[in-house]
PDB file of N, CA and C in Angstrom:
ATOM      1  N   UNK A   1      55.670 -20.913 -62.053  1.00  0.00           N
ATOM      2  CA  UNK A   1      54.994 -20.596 -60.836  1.00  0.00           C
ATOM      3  C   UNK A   1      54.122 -21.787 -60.452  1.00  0.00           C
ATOM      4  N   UNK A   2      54.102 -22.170 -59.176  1.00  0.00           N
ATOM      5  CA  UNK A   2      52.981 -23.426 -58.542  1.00  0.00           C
ATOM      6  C   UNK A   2      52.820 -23.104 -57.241  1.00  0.00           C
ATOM      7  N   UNK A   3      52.345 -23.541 -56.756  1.00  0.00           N
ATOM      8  CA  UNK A   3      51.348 -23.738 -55.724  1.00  0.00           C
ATOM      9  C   UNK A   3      51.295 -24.908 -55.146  1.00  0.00           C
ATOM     10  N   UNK A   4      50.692 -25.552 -53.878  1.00  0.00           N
ATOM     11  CA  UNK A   4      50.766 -26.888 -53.620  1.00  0.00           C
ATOM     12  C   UNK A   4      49.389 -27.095 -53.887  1.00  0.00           C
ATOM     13  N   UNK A   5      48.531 -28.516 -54.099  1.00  0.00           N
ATOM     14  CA  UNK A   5      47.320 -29.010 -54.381  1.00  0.00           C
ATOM     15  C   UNK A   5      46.826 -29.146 -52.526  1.00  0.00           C
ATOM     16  N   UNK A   6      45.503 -28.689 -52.690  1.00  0.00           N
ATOM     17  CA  UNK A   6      45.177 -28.912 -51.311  1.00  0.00           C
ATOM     18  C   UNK A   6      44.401 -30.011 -51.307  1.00  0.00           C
ATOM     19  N   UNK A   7      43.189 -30.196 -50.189  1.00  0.00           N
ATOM     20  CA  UNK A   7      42.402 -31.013 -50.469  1.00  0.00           C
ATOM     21  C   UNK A   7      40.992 -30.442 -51.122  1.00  0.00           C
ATOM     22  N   UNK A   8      40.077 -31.902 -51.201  1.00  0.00           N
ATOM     23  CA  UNK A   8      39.382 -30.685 -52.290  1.00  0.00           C
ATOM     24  C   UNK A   8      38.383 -29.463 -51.331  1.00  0.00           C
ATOM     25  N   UNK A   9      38.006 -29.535 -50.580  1.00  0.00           N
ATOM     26  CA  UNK A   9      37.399 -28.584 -49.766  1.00  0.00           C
ATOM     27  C   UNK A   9      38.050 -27.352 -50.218  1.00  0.00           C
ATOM     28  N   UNK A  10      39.861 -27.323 -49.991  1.00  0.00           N
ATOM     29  CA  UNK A  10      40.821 -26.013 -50.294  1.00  0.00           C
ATOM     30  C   UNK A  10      40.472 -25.493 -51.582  1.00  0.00           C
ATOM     31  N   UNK A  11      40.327 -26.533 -52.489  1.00  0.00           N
ATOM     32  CA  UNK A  11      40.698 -26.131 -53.974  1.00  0.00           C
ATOM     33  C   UNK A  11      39.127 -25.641 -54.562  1.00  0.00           C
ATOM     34  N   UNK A  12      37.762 -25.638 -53.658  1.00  0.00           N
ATOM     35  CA  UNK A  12      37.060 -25.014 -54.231  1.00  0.00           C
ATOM     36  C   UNK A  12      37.236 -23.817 -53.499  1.00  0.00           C
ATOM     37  N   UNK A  13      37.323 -23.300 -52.353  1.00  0.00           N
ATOM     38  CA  UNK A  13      37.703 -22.141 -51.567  1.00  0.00           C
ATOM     39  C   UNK A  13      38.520 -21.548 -52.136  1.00  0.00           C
ATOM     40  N   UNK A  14      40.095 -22.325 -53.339  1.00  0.00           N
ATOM     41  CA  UNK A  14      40.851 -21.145 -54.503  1.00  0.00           C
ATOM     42  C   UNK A  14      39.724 -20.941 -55.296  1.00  0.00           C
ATOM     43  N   UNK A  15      38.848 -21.652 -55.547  1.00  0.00           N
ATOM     44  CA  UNK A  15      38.609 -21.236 -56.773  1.00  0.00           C
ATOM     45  C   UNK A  15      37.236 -20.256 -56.371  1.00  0.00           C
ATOM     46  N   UNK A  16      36.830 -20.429 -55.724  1.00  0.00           N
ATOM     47  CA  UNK A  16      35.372 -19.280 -55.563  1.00  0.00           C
ATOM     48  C   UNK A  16      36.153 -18.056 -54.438  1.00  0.00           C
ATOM     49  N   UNK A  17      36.661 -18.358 -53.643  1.00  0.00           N
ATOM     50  CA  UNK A  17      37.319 -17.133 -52.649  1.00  0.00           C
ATOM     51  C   UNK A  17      38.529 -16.729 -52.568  1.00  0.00           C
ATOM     52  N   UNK A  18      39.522 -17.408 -53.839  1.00  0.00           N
ATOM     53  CA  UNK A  18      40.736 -17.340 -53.769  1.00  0.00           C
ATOM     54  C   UNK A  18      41.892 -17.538 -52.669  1.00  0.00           C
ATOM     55  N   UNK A  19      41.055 -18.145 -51.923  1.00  0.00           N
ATOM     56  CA  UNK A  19      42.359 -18.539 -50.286  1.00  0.00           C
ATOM     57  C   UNK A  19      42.570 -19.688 -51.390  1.00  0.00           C
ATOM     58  N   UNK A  20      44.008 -19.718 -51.484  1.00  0.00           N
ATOM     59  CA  UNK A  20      44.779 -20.519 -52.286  1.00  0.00           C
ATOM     60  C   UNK A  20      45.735 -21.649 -51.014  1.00  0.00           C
ATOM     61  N   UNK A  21      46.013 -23.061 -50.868  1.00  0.00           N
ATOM     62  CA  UNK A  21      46.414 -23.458 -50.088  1.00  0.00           C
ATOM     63  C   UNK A  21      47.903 -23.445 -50.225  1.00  0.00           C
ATOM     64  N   UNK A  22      48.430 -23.461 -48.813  1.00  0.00           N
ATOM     65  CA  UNK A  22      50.311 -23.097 -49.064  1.00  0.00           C
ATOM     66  C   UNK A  22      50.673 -24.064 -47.904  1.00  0.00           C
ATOM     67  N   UNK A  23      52.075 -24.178 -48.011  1.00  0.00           N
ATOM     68  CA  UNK A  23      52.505 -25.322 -47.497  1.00  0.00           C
ATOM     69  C   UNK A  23      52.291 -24.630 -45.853  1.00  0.00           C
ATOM     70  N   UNK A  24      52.648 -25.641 -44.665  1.00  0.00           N
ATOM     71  CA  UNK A  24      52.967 -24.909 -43.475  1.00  0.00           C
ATOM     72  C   UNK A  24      54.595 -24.644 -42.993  1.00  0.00           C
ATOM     73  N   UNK A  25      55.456 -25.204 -43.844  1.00  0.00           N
ATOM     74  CA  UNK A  25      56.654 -24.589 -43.563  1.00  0.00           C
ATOM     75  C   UNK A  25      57.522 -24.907 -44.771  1.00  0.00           C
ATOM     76  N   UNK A  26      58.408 -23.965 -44.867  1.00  0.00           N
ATOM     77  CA  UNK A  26      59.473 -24.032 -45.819  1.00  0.00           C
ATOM     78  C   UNK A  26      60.735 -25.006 -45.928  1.00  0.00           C
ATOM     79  N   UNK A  27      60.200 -25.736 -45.265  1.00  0.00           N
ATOM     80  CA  UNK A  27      61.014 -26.866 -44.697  1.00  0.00           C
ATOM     81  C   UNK A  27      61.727 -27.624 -45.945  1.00  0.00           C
ATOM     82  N   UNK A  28      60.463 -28.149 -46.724  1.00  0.00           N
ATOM     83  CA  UNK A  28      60.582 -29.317 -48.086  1.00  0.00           C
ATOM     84  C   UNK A  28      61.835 -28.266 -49.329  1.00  0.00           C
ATOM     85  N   UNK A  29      61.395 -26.946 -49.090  1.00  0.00           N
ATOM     86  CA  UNK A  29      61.954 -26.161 -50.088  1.00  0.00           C
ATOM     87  C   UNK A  29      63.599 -25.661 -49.647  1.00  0.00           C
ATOM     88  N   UNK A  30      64.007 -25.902 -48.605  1.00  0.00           N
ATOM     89  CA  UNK A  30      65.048 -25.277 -48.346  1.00  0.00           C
ATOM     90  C   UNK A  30      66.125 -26.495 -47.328  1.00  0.00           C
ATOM     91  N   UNK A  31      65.695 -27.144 -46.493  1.00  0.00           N
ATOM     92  CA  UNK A  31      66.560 -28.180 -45.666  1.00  0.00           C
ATOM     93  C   UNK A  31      66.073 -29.206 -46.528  1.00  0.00           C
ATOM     94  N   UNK A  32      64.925 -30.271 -46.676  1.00  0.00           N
ATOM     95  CA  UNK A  32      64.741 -31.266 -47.283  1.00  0.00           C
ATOM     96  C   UNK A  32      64.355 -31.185 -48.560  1.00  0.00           C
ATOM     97  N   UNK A  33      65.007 -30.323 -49.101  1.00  0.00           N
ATOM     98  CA  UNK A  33      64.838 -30.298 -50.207  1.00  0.00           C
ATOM     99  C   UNK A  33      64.512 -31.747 -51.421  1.00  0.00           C
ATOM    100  N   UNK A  34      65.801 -31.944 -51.785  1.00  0.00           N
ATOM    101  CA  UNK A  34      66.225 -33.325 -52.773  1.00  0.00           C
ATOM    102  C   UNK A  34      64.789 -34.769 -52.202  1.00  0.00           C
ATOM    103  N   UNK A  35      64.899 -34.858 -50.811  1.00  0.00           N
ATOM    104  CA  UNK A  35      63.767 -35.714 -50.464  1.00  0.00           C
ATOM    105  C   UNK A  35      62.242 -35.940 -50.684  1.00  0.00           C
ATOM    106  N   UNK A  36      61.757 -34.670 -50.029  1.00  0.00           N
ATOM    107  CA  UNK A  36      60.438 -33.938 -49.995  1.00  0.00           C
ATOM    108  C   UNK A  36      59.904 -33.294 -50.910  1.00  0.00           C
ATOM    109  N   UNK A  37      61.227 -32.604 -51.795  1.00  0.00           N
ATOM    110  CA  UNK A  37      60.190 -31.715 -52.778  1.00  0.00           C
ATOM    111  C   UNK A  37      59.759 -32.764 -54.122  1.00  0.00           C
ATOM    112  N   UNK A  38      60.496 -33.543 -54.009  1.00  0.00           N
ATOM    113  CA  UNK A  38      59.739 -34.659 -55.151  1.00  0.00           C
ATOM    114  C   UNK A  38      58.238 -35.156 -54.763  1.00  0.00           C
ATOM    115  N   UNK A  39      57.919 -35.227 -53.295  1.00  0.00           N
ATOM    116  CA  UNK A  39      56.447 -35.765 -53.081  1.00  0.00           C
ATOM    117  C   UNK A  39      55.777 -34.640 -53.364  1.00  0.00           C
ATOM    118  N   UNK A  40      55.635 -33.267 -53.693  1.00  0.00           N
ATOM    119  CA  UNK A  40      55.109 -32.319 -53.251  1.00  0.00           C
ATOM    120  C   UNK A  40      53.722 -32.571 -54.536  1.00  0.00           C
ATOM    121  N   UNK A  41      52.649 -32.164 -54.033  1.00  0.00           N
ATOM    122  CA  UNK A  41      51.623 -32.459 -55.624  1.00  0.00           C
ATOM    123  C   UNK A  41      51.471 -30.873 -55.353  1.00  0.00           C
ATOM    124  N   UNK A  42      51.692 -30.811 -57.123  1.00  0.00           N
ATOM    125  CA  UNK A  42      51.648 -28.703 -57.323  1.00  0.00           C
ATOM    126  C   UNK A  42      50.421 -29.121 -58.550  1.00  0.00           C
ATOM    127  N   UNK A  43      49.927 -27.590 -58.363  1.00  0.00           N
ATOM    128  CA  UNK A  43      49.215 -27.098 -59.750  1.00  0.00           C
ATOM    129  C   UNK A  43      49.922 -25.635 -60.258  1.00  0.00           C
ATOM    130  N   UNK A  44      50.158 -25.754 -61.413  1.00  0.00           N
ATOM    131  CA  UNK A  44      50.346 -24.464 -61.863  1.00  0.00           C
ATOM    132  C   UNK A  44      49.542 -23.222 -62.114  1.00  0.00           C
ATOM    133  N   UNK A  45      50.342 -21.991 -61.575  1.00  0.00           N
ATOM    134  CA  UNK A  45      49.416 -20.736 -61.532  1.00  0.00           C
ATOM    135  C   UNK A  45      50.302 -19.514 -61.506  1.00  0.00           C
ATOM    136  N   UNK A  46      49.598 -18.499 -61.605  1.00  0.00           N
ATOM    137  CA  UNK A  46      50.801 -17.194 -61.872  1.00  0.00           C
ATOM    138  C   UNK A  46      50.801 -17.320 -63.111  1.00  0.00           C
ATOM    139  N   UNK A  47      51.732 -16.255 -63.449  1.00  0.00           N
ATOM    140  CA  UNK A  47      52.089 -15.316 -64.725  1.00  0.00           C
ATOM    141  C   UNK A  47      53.147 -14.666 -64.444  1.00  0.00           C
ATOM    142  N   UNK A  48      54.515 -14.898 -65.260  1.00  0.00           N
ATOM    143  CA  UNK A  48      55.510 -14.062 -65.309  1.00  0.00           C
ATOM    144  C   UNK A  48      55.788 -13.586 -66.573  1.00  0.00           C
ATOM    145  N   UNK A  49      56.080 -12.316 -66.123  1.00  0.00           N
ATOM    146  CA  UNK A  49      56.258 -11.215 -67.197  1.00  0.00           C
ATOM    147  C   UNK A  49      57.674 -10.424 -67.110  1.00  0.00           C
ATOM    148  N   UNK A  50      58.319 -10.576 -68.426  1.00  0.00           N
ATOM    149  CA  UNK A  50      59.592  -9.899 -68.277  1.00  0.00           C
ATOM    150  C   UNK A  50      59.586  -8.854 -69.623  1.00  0.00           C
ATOM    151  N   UNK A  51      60.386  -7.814 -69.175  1.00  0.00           N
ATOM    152  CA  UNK A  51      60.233  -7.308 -69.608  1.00  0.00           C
ATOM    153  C   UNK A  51      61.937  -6.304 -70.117  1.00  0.00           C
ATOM    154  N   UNK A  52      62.309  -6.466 -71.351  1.00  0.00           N
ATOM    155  CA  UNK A  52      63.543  -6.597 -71.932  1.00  0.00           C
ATOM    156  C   UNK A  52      64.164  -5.445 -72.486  1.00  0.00           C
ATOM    157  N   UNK A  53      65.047  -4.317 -71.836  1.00  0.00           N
ATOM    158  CA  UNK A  53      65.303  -2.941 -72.606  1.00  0.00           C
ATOM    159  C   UNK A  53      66.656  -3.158 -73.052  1.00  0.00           C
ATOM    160  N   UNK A  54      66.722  -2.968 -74.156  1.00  0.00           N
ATOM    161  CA  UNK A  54      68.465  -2.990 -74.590  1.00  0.00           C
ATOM    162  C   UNK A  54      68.586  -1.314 -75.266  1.00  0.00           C
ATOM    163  N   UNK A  55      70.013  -1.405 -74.196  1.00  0.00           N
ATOM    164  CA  UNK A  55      70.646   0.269 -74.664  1.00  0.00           C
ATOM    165  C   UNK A  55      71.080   0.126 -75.575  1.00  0.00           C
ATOM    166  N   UNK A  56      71.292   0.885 -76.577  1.00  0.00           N
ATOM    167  CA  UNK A  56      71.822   0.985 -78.393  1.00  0.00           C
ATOM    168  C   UNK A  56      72.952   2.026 -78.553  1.00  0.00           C
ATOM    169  N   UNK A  57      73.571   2.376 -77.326  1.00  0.00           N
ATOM    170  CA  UNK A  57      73.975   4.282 -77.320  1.00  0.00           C
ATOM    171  C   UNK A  57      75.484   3.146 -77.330  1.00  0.00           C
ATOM    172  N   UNK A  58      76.275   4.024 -78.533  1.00  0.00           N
ATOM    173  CA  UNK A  58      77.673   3.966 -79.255  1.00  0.00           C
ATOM    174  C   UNK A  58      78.063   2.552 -79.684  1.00  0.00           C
ATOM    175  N   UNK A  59      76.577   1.791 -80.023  1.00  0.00           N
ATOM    176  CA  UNK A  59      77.162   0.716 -80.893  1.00  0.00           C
ATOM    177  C   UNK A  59      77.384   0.866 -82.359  1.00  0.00           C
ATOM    178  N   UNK A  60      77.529   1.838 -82.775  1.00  0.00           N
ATOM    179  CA  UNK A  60      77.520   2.791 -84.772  1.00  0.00           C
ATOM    180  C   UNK A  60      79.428   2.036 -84.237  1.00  0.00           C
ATOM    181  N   UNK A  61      79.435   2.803 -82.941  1.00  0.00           N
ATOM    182  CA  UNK A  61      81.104   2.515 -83.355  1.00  0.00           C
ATOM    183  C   UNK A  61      81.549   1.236 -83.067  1.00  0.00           C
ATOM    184  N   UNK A  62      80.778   0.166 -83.131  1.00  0.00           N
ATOM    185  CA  UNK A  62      81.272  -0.500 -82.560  1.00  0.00           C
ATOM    186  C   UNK A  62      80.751  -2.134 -84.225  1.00  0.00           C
ATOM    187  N   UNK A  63      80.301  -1.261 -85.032  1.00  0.00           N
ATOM    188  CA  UNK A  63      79.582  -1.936 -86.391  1.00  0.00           C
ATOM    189  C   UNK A  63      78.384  -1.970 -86.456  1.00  0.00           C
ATOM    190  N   UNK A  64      77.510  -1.555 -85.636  1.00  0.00           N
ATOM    191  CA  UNK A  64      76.054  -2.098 -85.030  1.00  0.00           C
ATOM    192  C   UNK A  64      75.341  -0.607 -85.344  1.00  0.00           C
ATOM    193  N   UNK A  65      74.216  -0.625 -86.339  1.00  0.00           N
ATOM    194  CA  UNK A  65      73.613  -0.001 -86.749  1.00  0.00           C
ATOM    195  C   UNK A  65      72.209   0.407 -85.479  1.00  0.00           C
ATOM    196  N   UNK A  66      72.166   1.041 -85.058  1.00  0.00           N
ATOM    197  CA  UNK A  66      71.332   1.631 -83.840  1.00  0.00           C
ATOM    198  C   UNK A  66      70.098   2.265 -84.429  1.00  0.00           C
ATOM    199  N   UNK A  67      70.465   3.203 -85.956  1.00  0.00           N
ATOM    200  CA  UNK A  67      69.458   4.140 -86.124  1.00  0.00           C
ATOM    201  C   UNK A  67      67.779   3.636 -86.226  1.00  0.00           C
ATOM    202  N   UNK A  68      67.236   4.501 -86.704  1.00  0.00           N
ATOM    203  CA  UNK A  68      65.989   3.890 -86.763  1.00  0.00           C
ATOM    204  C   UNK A  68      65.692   3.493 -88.368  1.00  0.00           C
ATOM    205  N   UNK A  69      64.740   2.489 -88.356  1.00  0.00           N
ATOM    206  CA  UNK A  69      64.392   2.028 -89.241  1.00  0.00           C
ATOM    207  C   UNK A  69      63.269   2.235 -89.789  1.00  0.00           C
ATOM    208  N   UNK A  70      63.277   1.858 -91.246  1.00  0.00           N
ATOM    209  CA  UNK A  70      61.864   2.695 -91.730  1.00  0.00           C
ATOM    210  C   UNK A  70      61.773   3.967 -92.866  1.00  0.00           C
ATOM    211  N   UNK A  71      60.848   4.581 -93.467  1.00  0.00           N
ATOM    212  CA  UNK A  71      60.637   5.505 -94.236  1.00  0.00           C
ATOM    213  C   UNK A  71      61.604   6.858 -94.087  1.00  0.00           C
TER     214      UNK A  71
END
């Protein structure tokens, strides 16, 4: 996750009021990509969270021990 770096005026306004600065168009990210997004100055921010369920139902038949483990 990033963000673009603003100037510093912006970057105390993220940091005491959270208006975080963003680009004005999606331009660099989607048509000029390969060109523009190399100049871009980011800081990193965010948090991603994933979160991983695996089904276990008729792997006994398949060699794969499902049951539970433990006492």
């Amino acid at each position: 996750m990033w963000r673009p770096c603003g100037t510093p005026e912006q970057e105390l306004g993220a940091f005491f009021l959270g208006r975080v600065p963003a680009l004005l168009s999606h331009e660099p990210l989607y048509e000029t990509a390969w060109k523009d997004r190399s100049q871009l100055v980011t800081v990193a921010t965010g948090l991603v969270t994933v979160d991983l369920c695996v089904v276990t139902r008729f792997l006994r038949g398949h060699g794969v021990d499902g049951g539970k483990r433990g006492p």
